[in-house]
Protein backbone atom coordinates (compact mmCIF):
# COMPACT_ATOMS: atom_id res chain seq x y z
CA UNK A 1 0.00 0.00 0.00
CA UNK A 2 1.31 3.40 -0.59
CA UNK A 3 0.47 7.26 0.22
CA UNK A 4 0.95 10.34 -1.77
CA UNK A 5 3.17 12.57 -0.51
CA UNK A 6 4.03 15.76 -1.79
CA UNK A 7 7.12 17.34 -1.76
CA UNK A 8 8.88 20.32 -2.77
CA UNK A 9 12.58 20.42 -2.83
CA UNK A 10 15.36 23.87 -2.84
CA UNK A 11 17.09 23.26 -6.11
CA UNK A 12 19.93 20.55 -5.58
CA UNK A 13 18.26 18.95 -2.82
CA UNK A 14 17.14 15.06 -3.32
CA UNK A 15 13.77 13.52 -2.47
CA UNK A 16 13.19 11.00 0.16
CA UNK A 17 14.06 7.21 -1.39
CA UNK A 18 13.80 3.83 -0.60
CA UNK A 19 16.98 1.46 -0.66
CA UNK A 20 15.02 -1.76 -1.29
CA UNK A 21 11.13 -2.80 -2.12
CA UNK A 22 10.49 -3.65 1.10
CA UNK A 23 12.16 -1.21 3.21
CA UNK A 24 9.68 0.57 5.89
CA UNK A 25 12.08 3.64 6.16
CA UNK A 26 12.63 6.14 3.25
CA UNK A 27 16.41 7.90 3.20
CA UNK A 28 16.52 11.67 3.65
CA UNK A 29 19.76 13.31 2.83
CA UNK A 30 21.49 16.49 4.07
CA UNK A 31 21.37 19.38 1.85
CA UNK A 32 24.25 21.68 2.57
CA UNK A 33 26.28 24.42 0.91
CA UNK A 34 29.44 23.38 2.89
CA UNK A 35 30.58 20.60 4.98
CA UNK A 36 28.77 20.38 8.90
CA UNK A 37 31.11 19.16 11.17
CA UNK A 38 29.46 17.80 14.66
CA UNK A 39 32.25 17.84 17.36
CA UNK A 40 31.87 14.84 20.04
CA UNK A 41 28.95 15.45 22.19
CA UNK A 42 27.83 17.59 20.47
CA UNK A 43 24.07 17.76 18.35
CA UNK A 44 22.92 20.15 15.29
CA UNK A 45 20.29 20.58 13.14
CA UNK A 46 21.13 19.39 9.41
CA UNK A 47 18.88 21.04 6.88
CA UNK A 48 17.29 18.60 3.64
CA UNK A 49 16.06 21.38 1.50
CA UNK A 50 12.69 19.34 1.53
CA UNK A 51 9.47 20.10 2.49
CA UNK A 52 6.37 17.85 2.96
CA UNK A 53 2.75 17.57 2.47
CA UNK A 54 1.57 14.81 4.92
CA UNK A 55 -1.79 13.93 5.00
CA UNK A 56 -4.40 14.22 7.39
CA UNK A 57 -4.48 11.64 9.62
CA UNK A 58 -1.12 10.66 9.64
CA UNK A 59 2.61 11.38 10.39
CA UNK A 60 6.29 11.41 9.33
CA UNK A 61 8.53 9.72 12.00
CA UNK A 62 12.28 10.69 11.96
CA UNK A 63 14.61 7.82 12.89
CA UNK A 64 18.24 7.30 12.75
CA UNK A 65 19.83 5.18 10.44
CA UNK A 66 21.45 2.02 12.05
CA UNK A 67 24.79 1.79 9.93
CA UNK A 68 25.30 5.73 11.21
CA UNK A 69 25.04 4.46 14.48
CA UNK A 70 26.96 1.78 14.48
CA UNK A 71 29.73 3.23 12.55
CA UNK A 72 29.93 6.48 13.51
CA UNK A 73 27.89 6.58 16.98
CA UNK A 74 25.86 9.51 15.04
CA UNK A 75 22.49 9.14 15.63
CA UNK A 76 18.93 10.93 15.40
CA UNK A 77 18.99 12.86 19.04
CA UNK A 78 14.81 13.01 19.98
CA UNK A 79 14.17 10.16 18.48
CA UNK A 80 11.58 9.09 16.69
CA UNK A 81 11.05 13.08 15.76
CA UNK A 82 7.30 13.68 14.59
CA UNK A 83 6.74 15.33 11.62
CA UNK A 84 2.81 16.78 12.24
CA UNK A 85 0.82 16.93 9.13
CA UNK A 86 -0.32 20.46 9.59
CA UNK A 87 3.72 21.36 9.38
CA UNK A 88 5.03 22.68 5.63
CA UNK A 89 8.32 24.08 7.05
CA UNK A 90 11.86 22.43 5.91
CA UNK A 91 12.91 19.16 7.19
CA UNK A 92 15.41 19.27 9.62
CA UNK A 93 17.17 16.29 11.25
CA UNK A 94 18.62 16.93 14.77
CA UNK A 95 22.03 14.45 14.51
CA UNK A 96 23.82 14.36 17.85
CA UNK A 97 27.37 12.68 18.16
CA UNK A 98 28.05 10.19 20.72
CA UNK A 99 31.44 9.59 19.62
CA UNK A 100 35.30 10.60 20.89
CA UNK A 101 36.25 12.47 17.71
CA UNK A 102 34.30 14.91 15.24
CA UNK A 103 31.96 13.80 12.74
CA UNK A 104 31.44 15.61 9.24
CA UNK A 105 27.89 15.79 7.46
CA UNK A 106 28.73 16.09 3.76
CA UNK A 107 26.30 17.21 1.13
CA UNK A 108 24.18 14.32 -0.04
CA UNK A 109 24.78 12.49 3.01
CA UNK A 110 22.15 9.96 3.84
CA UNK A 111 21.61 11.37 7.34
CA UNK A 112 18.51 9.52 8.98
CA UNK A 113 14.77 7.96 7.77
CA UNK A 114 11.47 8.98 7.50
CA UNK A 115 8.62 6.33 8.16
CA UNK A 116 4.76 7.28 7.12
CA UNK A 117 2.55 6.41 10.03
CA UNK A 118 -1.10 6.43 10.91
CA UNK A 119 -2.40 8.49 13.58
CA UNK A 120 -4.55 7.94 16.05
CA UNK A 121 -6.39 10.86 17.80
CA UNK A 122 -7.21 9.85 22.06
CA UNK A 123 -10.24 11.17 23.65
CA UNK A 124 -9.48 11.82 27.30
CA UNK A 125 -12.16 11.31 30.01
CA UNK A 126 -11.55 12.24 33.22
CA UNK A 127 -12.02 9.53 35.68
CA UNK A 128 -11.94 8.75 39.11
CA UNK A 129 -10.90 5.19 38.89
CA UNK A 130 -8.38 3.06 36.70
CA UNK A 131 -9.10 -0.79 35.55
CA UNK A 132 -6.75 -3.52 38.06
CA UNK A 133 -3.84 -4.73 36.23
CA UNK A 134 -1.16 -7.40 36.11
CA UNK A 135 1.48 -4.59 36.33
CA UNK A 136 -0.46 -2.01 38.61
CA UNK A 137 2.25 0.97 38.81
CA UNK A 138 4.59 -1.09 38.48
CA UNK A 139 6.95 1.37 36.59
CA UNK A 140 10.94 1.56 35.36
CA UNK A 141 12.14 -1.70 35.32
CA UNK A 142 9.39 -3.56 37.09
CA UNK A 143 8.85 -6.47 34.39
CA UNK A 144 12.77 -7.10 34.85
CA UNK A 145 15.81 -6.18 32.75
């Protein structure tokens, strides 16, 4: 099943692709005028020179890509990101470097995925009472390790 998305792109910038058929995540690249270096520990905001038209009723996720990570200890820093659907701003990926030594963002780079989700709206009642569970408030760590 697929969506239409729109998208516009800054001239030079790529759009969003998939690296295989079945591949949940679509590839967003960096679109810079000049090399971003992020220094160990340190996170910035990486422009893609694309902007979106999601939907109604759904969302863009932002999530790191795992060879970045395991590489290069460069990941996606509040992640998954949302992308709303009422948003028509550029894309920007927040990239945050957990390594000991710099990290450059060239150009091109693919820098982190987008995945299309539904979205379900919650209507909150106020109650005075919660339904017994298993778990009760049972919170961090209470199922085990």
């Amino acid at each position: 099943m697929s969506v239409e998305l729109k998208c516009m792109l800054k001239e030079g910038a790529s759009a969003p692709s998939y690296q295989s058929s079945e591949s949940a995540g679509c590839d967003v690249r960096a679109f810079l005028s000049e090399d971003l270096v992020i220094r160990s520990g340190e996170a910035k905001l990486v422009p893609t020179g694309l902007y979106l038209e999601i939907p109604e009723g759904y969302e863009i996720q932002v999530r790191p890509r795992s060879g970045l990570a395991l590489r290069n200890s460069v990941t996606v820093l509040n992640s998954p990101g949302t992308i709303d659907s009422d948003y028509r701003g550029e894309i920007g990926i927040i990239l945050i470097n957990h390594s000991d030594r710099d990290f450059c963002v060239h150009n091109g780079d693919r820098i982190a995925q987008l995945v299309l989700s539904r979205v379900e709206k919650a209507r909150f009642t106020v109650a005075d009472s919660l339904a017994e569970s298993g778990r009760g408030s049972g919170g961090f760590g209470s199922t085990g390790v």
